[in-house]
PDB file of N, CA and C in Angstrom:
ATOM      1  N   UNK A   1       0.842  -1.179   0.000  1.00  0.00           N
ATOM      2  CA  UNK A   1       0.000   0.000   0.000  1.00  0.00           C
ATOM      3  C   UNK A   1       0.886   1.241   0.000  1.00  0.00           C
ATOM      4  N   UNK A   2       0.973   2.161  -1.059  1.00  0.00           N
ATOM      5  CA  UNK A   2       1.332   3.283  -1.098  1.00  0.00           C
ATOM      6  C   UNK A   2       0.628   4.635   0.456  1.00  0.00           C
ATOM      7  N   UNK A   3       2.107   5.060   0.816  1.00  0.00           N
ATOM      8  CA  UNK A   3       1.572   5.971   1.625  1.00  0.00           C
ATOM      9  C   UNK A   3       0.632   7.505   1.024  1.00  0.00           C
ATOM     10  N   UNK A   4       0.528   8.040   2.320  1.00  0.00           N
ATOM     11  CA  UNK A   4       0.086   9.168   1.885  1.00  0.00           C
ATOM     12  C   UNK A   4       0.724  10.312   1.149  1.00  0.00           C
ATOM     13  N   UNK A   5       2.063  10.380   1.858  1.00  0.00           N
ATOM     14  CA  UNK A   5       3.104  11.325   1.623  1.00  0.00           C
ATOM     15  C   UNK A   5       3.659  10.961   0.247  1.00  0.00           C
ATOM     16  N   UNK A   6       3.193   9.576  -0.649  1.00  0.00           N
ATOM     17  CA  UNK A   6       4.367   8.931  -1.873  1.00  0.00           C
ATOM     18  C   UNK A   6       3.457   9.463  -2.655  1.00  0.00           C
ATOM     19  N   UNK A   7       1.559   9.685  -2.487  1.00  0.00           N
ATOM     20  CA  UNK A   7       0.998  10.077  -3.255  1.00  0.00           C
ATOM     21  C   UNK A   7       0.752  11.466  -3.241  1.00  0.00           C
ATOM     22  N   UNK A   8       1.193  11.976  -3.374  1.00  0.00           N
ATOM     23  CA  UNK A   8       1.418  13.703  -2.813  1.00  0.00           C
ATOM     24  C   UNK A   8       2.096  14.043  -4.306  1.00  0.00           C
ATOM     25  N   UNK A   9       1.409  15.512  -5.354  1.00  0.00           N
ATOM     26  CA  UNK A   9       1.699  15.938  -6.328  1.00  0.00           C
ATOM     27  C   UNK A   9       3.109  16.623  -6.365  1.00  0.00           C
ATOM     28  N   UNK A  10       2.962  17.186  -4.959  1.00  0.00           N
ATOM     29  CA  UNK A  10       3.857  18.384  -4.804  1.00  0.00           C
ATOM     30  C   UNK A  10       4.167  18.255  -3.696  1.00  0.00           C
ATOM     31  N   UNK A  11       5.503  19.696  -3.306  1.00  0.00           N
ATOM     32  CA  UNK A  11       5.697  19.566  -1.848  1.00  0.00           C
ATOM     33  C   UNK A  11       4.993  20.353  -1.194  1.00  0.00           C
ATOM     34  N   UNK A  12       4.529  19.640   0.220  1.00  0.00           N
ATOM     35  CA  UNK A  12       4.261  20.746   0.871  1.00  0.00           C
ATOM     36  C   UNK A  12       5.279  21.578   1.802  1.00  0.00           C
ATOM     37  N   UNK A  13       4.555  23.116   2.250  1.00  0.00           N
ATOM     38  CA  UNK A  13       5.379  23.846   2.998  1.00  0.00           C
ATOM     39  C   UNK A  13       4.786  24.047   4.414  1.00  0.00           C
ATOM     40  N   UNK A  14       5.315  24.041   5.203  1.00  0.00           N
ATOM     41  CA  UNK A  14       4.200  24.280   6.799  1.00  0.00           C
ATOM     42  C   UNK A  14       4.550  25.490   6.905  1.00  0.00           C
ATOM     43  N   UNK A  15       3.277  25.965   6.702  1.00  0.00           N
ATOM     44  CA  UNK A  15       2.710  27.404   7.137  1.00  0.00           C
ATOM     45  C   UNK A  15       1.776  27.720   8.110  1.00  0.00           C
ATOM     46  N   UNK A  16       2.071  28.518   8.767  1.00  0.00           N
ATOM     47  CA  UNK A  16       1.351  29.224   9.874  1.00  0.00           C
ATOM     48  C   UNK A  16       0.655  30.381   9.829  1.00  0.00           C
ATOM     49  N   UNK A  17      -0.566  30.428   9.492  1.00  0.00           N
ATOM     50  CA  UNK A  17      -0.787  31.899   8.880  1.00  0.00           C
ATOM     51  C   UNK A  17      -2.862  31.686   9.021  1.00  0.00           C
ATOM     52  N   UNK A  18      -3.422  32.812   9.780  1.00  0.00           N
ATOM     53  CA  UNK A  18      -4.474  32.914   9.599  1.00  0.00           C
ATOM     54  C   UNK A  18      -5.000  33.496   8.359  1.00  0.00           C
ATOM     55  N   UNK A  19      -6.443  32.611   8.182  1.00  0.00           N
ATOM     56  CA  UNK A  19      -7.110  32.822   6.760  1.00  0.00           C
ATOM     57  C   UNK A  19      -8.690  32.734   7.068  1.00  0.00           C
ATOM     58  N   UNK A  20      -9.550  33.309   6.176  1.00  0.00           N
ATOM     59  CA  UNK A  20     -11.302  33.176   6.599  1.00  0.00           C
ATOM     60  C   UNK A  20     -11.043  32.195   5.133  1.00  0.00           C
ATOM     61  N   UNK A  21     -12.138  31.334   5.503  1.00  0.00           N
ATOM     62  CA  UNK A  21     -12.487  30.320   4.087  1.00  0.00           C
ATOM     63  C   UNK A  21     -13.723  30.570   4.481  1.00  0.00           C
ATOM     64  N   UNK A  22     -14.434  30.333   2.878  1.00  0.00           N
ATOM     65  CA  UNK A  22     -15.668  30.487   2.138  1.00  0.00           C
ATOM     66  C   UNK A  22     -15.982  29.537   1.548  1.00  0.00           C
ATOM     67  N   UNK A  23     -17.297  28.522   2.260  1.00  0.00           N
ATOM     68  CA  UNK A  23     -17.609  27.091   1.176  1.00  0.00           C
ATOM     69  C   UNK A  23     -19.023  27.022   0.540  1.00  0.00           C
ATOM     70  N   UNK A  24     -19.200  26.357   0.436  1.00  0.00           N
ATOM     71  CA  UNK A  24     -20.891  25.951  -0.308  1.00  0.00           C
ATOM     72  C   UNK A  24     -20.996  24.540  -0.426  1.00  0.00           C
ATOM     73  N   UNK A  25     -21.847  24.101   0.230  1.00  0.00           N
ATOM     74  CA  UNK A  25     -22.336  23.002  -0.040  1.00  0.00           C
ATOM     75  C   UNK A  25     -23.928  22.901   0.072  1.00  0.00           C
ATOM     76  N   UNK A  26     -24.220  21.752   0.309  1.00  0.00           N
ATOM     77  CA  UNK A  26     -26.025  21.460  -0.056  1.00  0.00           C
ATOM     78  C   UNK A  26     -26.423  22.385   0.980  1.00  0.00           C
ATOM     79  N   UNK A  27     -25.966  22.372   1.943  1.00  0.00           N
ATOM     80  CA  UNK A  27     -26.498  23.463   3.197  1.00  0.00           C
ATOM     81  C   UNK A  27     -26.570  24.975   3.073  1.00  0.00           C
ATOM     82  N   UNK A  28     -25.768  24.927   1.721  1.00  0.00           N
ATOM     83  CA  UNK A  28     -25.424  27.075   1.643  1.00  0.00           C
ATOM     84  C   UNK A  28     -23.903  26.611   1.671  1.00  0.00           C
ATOM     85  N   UNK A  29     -23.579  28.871   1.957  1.00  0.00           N
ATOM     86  CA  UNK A  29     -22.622  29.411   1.979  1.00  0.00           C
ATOM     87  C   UNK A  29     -22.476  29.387   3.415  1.00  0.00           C
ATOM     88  N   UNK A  30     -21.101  29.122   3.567  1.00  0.00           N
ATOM     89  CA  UNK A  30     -20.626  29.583   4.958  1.00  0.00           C
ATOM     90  C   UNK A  30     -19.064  29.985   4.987  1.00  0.00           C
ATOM     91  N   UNK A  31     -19.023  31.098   6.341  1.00  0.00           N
ATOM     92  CA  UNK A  31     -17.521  31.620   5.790  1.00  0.00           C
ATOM     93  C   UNK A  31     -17.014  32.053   7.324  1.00  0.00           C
ATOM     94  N   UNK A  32     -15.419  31.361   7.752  1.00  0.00           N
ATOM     95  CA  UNK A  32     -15.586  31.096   9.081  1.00  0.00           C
ATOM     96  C   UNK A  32     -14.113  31.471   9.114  1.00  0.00           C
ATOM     97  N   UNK A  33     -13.001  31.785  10.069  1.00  0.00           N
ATOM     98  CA  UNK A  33     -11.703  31.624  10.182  1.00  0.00           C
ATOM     99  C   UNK A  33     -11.050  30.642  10.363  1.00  0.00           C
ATOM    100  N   UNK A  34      -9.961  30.288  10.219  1.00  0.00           N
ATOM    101  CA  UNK A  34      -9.205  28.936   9.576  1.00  0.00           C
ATOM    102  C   UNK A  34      -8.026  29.600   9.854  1.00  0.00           C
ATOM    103  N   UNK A  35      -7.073  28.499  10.514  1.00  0.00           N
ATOM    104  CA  UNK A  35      -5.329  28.456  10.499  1.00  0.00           C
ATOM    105  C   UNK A  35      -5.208  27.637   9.700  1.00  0.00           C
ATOM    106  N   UNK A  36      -4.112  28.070   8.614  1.00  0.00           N
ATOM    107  CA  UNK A  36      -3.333  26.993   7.378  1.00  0.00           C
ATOM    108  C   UNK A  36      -2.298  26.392   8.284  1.00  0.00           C
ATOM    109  N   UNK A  37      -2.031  25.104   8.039  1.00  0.00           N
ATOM    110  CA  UNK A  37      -0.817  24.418   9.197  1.00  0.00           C
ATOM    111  C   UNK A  37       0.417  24.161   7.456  1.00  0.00           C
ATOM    112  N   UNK A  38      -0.507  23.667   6.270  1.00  0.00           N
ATOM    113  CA  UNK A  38       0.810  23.266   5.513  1.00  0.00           C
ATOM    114  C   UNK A  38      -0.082  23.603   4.014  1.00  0.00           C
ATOM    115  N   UNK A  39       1.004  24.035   2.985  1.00  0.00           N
ATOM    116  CA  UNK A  39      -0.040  24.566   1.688  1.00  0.00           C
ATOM    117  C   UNK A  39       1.059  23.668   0.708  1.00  0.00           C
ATOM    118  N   UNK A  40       0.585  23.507  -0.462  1.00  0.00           N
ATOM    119  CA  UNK A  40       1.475  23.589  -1.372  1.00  0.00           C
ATOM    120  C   UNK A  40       1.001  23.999  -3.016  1.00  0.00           C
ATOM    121  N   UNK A  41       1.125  23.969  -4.009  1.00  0.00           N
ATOM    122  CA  UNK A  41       0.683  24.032  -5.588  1.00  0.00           C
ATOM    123  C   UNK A  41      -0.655  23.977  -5.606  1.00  0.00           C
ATOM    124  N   UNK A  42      -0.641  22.256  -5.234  1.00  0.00           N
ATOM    125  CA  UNK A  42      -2.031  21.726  -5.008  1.00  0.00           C
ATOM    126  C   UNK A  42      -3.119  21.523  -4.359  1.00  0.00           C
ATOM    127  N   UNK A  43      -2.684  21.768  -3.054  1.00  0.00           N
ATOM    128  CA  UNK A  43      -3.515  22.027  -1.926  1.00  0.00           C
ATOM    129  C   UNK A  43      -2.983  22.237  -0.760  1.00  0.00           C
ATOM    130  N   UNK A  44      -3.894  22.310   0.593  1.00  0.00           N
ATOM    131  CA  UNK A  44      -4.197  23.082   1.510  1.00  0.00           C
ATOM    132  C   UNK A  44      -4.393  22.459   3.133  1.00  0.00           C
ATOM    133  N   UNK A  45      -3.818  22.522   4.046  1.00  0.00           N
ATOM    134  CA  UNK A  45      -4.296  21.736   5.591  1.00  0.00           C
ATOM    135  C   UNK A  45      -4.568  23.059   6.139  1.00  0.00           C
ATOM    136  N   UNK A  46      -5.919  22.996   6.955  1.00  0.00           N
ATOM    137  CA  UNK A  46      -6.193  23.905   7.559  1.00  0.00           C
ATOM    138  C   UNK A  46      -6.954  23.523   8.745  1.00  0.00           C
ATOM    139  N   UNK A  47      -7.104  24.222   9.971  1.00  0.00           N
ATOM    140  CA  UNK A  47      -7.764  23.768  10.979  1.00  0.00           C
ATOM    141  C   UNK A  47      -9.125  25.000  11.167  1.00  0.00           C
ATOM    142  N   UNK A  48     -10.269  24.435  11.699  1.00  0.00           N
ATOM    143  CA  UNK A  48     -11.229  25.246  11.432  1.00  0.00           C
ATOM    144  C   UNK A  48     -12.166  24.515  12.712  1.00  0.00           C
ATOM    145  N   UNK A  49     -12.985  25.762  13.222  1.00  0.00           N
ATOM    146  CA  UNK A  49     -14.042  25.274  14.838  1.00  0.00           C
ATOM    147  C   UNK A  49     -15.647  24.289  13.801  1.00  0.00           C
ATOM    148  N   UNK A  50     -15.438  24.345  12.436  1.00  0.00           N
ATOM    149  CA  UNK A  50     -16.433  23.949  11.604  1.00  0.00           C
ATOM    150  C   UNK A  50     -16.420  22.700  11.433  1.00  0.00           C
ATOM    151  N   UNK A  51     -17.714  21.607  11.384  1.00  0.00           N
ATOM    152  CA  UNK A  51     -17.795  20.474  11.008  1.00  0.00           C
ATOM    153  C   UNK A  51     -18.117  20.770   9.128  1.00  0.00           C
ATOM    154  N   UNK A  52     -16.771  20.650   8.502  1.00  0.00           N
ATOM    155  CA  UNK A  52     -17.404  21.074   7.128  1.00  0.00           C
ATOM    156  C   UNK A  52     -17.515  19.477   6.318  1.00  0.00           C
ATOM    157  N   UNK A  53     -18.081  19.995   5.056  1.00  0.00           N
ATOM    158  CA  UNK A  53     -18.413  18.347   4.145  1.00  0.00           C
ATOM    159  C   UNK A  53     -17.545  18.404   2.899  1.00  0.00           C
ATOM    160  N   UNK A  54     -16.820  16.937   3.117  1.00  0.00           N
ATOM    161  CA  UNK A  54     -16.057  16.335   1.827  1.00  0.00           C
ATOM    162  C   UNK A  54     -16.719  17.055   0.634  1.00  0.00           C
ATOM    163  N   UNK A  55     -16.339  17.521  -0.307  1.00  0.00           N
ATOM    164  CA  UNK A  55     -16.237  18.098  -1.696  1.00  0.00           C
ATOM    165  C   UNK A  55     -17.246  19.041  -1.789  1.00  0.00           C
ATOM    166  N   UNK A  56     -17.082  19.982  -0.876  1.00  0.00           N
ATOM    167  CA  UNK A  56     -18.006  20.960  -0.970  1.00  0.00           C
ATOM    168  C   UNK A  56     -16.786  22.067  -1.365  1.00  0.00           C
ATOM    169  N   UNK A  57     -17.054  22.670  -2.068  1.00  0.00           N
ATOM    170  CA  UNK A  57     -16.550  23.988  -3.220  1.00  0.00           C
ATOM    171  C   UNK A  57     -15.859  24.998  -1.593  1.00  0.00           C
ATOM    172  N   UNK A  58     -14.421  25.637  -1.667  1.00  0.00           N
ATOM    173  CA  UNK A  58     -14.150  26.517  -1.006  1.00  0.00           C
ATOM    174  C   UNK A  58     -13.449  27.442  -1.653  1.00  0.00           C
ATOM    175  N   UNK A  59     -13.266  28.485  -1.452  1.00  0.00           N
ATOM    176  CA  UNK A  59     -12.241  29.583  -1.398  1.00  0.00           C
ATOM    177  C   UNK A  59     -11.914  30.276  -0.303  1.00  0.00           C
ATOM    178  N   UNK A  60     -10.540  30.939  -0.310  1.00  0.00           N
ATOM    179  CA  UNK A  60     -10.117  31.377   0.915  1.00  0.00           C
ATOM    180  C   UNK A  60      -8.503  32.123  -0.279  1.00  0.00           C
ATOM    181  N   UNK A  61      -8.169  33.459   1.002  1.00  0.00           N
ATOM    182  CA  UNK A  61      -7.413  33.847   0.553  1.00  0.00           C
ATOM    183  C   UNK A  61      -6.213  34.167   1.618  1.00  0.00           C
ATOM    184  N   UNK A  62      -5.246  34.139   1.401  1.00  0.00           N
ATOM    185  CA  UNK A  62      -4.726  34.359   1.767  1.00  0.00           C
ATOM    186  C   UNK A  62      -3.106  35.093   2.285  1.00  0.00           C
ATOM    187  N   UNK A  63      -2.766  36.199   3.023  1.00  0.00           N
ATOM    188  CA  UNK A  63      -1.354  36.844   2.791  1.00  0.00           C
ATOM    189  C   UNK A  63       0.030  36.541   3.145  1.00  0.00           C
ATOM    190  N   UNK A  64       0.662  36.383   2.219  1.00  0.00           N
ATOM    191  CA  UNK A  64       2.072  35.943   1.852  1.00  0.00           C
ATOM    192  C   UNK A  64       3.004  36.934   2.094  1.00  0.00           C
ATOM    193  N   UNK A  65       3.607  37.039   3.306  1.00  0.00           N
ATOM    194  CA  UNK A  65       5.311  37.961   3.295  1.00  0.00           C
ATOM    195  C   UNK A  65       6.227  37.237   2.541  1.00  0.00           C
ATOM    196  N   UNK A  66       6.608  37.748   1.383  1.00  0.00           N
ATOM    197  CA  UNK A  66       8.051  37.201   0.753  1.00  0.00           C
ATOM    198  C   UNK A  66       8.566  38.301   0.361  1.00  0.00           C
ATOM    199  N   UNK A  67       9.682  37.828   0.584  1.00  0.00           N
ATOM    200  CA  UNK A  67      11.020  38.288   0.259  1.00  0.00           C
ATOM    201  C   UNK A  67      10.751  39.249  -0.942  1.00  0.00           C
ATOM    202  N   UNK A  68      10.831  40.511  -0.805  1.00  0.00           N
ATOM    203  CA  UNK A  68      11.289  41.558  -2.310  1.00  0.00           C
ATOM    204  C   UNK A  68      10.004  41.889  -2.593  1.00  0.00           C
ATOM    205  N   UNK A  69       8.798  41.600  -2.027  1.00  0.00           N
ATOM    206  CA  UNK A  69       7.557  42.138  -2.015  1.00  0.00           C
ATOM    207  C   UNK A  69       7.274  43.040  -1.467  1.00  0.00           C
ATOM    208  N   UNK A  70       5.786  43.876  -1.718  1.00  0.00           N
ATOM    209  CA  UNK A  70       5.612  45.020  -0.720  1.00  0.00           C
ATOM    210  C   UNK A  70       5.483  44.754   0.679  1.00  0.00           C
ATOM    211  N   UNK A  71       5.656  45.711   1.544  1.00  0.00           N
ATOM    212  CA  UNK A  71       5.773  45.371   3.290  1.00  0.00           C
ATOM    213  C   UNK A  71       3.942  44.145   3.451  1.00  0.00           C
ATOM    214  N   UNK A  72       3.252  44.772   2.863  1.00  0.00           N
ATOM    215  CA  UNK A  72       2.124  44.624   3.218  1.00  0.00           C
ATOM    216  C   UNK A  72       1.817  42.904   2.515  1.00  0.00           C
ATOM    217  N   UNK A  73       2.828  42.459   1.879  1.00  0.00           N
ATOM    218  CA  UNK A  73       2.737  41.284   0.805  1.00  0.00           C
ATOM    219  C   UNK A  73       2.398  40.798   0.198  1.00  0.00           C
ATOM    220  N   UNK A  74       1.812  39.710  -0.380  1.00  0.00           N
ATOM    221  CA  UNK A  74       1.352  39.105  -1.995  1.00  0.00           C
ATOM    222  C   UNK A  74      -0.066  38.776  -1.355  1.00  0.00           C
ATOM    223  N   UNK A  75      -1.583  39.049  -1.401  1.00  0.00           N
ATOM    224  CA  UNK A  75      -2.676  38.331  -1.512  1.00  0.00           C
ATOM    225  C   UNK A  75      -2.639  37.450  -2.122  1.00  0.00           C
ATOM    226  N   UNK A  76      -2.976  36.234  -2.013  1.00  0.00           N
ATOM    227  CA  UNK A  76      -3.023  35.085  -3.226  1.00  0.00           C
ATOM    228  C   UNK A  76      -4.651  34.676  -2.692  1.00  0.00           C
ATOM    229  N   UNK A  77      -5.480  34.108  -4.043  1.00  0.00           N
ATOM    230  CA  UNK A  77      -6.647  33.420  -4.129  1.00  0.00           C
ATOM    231  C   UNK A  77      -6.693  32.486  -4.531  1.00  0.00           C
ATOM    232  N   UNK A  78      -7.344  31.223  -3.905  1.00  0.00           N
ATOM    233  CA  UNK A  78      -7.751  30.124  -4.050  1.00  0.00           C
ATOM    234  C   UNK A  78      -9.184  29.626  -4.212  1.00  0.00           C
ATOM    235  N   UNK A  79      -8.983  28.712  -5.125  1.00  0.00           N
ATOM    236  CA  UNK A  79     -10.579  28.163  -5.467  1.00  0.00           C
ATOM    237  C   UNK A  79     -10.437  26.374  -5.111  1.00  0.00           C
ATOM    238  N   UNK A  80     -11.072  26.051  -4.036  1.00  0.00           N
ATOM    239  CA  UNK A  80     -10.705  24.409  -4.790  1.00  0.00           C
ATOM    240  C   UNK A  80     -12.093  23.524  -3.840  1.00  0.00           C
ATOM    241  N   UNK A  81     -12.082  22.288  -3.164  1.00  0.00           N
ATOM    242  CA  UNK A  81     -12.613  21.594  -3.165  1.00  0.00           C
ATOM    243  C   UNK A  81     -12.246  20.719  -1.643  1.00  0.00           C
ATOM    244  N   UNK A  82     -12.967  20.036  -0.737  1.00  0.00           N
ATOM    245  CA  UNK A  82     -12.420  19.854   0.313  1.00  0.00           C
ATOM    246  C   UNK A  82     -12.595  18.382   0.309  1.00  0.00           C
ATOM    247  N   UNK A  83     -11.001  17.671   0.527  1.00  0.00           N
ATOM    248  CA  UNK A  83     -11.112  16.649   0.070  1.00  0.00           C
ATOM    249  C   UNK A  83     -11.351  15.632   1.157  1.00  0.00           C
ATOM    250  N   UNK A  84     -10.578  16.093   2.623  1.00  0.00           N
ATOM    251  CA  UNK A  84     -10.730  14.734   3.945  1.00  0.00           C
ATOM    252  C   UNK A  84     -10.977  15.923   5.145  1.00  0.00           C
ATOM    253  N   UNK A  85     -12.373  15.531   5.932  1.00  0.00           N
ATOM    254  CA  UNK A  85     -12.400  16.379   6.981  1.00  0.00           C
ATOM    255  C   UNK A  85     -11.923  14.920   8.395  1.00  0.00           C
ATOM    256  N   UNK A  86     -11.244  15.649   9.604  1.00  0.00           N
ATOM    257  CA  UNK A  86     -10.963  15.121  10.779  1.00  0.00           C
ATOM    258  C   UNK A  86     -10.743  15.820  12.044  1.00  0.00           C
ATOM    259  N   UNK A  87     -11.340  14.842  12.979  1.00  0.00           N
ATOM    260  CA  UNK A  87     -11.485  15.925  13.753  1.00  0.00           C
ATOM    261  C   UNK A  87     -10.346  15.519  14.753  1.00  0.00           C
ATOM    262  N   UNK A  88     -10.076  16.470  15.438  1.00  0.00           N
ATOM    263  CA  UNK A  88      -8.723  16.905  15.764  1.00  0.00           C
ATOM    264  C   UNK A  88      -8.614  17.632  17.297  1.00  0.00           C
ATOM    265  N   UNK A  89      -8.194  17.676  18.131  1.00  0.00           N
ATOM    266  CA  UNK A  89      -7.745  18.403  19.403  1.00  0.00           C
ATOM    267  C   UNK A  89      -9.084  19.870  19.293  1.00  0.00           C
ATOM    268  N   UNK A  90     -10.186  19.404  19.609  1.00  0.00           N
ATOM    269  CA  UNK A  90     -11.136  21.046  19.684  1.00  0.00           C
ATOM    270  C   UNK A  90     -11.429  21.096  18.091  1.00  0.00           C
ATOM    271  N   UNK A  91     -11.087  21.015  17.330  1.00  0.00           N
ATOM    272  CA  UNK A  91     -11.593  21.690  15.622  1.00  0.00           C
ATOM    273  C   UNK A  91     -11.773  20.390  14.789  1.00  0.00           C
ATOM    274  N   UNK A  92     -11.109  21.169  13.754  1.00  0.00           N
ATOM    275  CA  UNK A  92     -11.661  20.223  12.762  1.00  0.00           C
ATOM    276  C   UNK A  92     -10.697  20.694  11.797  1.00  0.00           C
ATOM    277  N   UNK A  93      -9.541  19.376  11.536  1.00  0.00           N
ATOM    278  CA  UNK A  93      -8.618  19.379  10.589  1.00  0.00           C
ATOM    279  C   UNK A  93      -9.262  19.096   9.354  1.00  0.00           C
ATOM    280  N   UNK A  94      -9.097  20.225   8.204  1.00  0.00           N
ATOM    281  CA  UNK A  94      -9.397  20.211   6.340  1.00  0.00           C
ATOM    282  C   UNK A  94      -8.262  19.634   5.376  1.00  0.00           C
ATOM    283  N   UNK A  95      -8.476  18.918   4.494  1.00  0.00           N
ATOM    284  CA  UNK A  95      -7.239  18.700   3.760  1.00  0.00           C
ATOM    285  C   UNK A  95      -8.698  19.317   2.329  1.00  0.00           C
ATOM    286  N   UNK A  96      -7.553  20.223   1.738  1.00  0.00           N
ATOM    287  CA  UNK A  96      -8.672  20.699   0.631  1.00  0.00           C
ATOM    288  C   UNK A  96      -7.638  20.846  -0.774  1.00  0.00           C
ATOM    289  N   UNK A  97      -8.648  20.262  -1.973  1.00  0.00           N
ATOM    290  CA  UNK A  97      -7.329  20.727  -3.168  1.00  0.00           C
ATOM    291  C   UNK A  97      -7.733  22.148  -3.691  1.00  0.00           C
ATOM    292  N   UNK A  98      -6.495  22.324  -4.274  1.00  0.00           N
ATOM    293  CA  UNK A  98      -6.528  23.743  -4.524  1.00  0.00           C
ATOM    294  C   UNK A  98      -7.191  23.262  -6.466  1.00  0.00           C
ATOM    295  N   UNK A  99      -7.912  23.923  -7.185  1.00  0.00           N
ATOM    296  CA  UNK A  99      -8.295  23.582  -8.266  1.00  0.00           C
ATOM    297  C   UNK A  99      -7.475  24.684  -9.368  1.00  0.00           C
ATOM    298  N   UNK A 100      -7.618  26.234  -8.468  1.00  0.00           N
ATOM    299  CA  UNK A 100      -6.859  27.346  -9.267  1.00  0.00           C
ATOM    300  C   UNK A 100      -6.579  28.238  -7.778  1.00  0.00           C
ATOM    301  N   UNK A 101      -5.932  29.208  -8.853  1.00  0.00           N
ATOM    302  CA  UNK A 101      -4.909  30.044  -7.608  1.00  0.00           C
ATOM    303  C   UNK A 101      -4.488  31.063  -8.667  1.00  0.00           C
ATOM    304  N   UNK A 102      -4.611  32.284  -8.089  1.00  0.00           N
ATOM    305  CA  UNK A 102      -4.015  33.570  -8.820  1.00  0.00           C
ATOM    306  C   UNK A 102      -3.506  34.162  -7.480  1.00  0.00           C
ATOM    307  N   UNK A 103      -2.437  35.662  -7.850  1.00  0.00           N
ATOM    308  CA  UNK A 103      -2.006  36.053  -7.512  1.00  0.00           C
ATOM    309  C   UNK A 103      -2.830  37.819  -7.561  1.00  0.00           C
ATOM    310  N   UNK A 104      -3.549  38.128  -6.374  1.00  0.00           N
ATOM    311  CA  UNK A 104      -4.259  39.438  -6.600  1.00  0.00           C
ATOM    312  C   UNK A 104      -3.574  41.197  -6.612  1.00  0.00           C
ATOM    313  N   UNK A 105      -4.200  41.492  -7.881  1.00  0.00           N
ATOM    314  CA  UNK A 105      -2.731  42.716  -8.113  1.00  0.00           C
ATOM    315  C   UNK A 105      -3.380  43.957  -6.809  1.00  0.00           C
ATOM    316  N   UNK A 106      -2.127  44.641  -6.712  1.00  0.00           N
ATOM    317  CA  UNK A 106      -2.233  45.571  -5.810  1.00  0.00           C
ATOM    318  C   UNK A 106      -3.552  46.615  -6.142  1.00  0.00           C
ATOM    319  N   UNK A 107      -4.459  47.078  -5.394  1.00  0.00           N
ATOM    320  CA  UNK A 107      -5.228  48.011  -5.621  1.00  0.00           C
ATOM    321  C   UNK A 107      -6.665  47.010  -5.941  1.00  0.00           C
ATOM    322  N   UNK A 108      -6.727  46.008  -6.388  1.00  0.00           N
ATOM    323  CA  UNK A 108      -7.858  45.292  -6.812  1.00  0.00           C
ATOM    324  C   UNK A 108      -8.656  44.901  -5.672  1.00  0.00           C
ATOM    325  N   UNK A 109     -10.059  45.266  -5.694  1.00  0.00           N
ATOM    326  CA  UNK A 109     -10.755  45.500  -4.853  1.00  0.00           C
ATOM    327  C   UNK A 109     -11.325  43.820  -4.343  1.00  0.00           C
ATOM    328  N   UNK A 110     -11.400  43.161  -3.335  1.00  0.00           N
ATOM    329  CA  UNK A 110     -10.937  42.110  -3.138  1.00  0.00           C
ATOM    330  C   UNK A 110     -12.173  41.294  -1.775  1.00  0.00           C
ATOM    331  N   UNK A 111     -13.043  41.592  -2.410  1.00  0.00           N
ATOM    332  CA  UNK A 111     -14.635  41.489  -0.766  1.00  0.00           C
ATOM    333  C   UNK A 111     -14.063  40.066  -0.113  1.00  0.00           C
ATOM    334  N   UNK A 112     -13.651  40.495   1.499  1.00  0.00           N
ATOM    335  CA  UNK A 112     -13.656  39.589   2.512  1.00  0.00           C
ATOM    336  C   UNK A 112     -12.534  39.149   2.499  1.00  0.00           C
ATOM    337  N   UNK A 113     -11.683  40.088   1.891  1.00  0.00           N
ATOM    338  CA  UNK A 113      -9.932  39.422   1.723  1.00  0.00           C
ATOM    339  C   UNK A 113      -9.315  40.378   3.088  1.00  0.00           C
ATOM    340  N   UNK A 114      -9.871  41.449   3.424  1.00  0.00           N
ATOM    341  CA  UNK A 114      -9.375  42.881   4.492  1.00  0.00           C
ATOM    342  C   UNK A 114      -9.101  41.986   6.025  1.00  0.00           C
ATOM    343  N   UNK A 115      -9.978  41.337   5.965  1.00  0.00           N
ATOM    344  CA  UNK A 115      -9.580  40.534   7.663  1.00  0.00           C
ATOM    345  C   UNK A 115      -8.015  40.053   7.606  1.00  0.00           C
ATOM    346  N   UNK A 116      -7.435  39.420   6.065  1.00  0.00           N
ATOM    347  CA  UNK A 116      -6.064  38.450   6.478  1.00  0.00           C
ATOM    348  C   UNK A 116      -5.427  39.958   6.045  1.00  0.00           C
ATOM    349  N   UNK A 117      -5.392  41.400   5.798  1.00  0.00           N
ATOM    350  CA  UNK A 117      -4.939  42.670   5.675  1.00  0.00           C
ATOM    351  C   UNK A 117      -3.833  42.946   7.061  1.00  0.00           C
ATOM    352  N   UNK A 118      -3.853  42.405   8.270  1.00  0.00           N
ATOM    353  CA  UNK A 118      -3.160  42.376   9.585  1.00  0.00           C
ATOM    354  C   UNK A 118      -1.566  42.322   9.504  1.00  0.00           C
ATOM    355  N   UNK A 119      -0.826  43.421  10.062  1.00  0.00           N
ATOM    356  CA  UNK A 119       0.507  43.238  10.143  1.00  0.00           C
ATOM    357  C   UNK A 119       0.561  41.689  11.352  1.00  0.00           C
ATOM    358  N   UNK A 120       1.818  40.944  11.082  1.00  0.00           N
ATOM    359  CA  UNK A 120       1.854  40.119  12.262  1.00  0.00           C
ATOM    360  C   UNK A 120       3.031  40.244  13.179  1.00  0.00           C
TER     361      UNK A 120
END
């Protein structure tokens, strides 16, 4: 049996960084705060106080300090899909794929992106 980690597209990176995610499923929209623990190309680990549902549609965005960027850093957006929910110490660990991902240009007006806006 192939592990988890051998079937993995990409690498991941462990990141620490608060984010609000936005899902939809048969129940509606719902849009809640979330810590990312590890991201990569393809997808996403995040911990969340939400009991959410396998392949229900998310987005979430989130801000990137790198190197040679503005102080304030890179917004990036994500669109993808939530692939294993578990529950975990109090929450509820997400493993979600990422489907697309852009990079949001400076000045572009950006609804519900201002909360991850926080110096840290």
């Amino acid at each position: 049996m192939v592990g988890a980690s051998e079937r993995r597209r990409a690498q991941r990176f462990p990141l620490a960084l608060p984010l609000e995610v936005k899902w939809q499923d048969i129940a509606g929209e719902g849009r809640y705060p979330a810590d990312i623990h590890d991201i990569s190309a393809t997808g996403v680990y995040f911990s969340v106080d939400r009991n959410l549902q396998p392949d229900s549609r998310l987005e979430f965005y989130v801000r990137l300090k790198v190197e040679g960027a503005p102080p304030e850093g890179v917004l990036l957006h994500c669109v993808g899909s939530i692939v294993r929910v578990e529950k975990r110490n109090g929450g509820v660990g997400v493993a979600a794929r990422i489907d697309r991902y852009r990079f949001v240009r400076p000045g572009e007006d950006v609804p519900g992106a201002e909360e991850n806006n926080e110096e840290e």
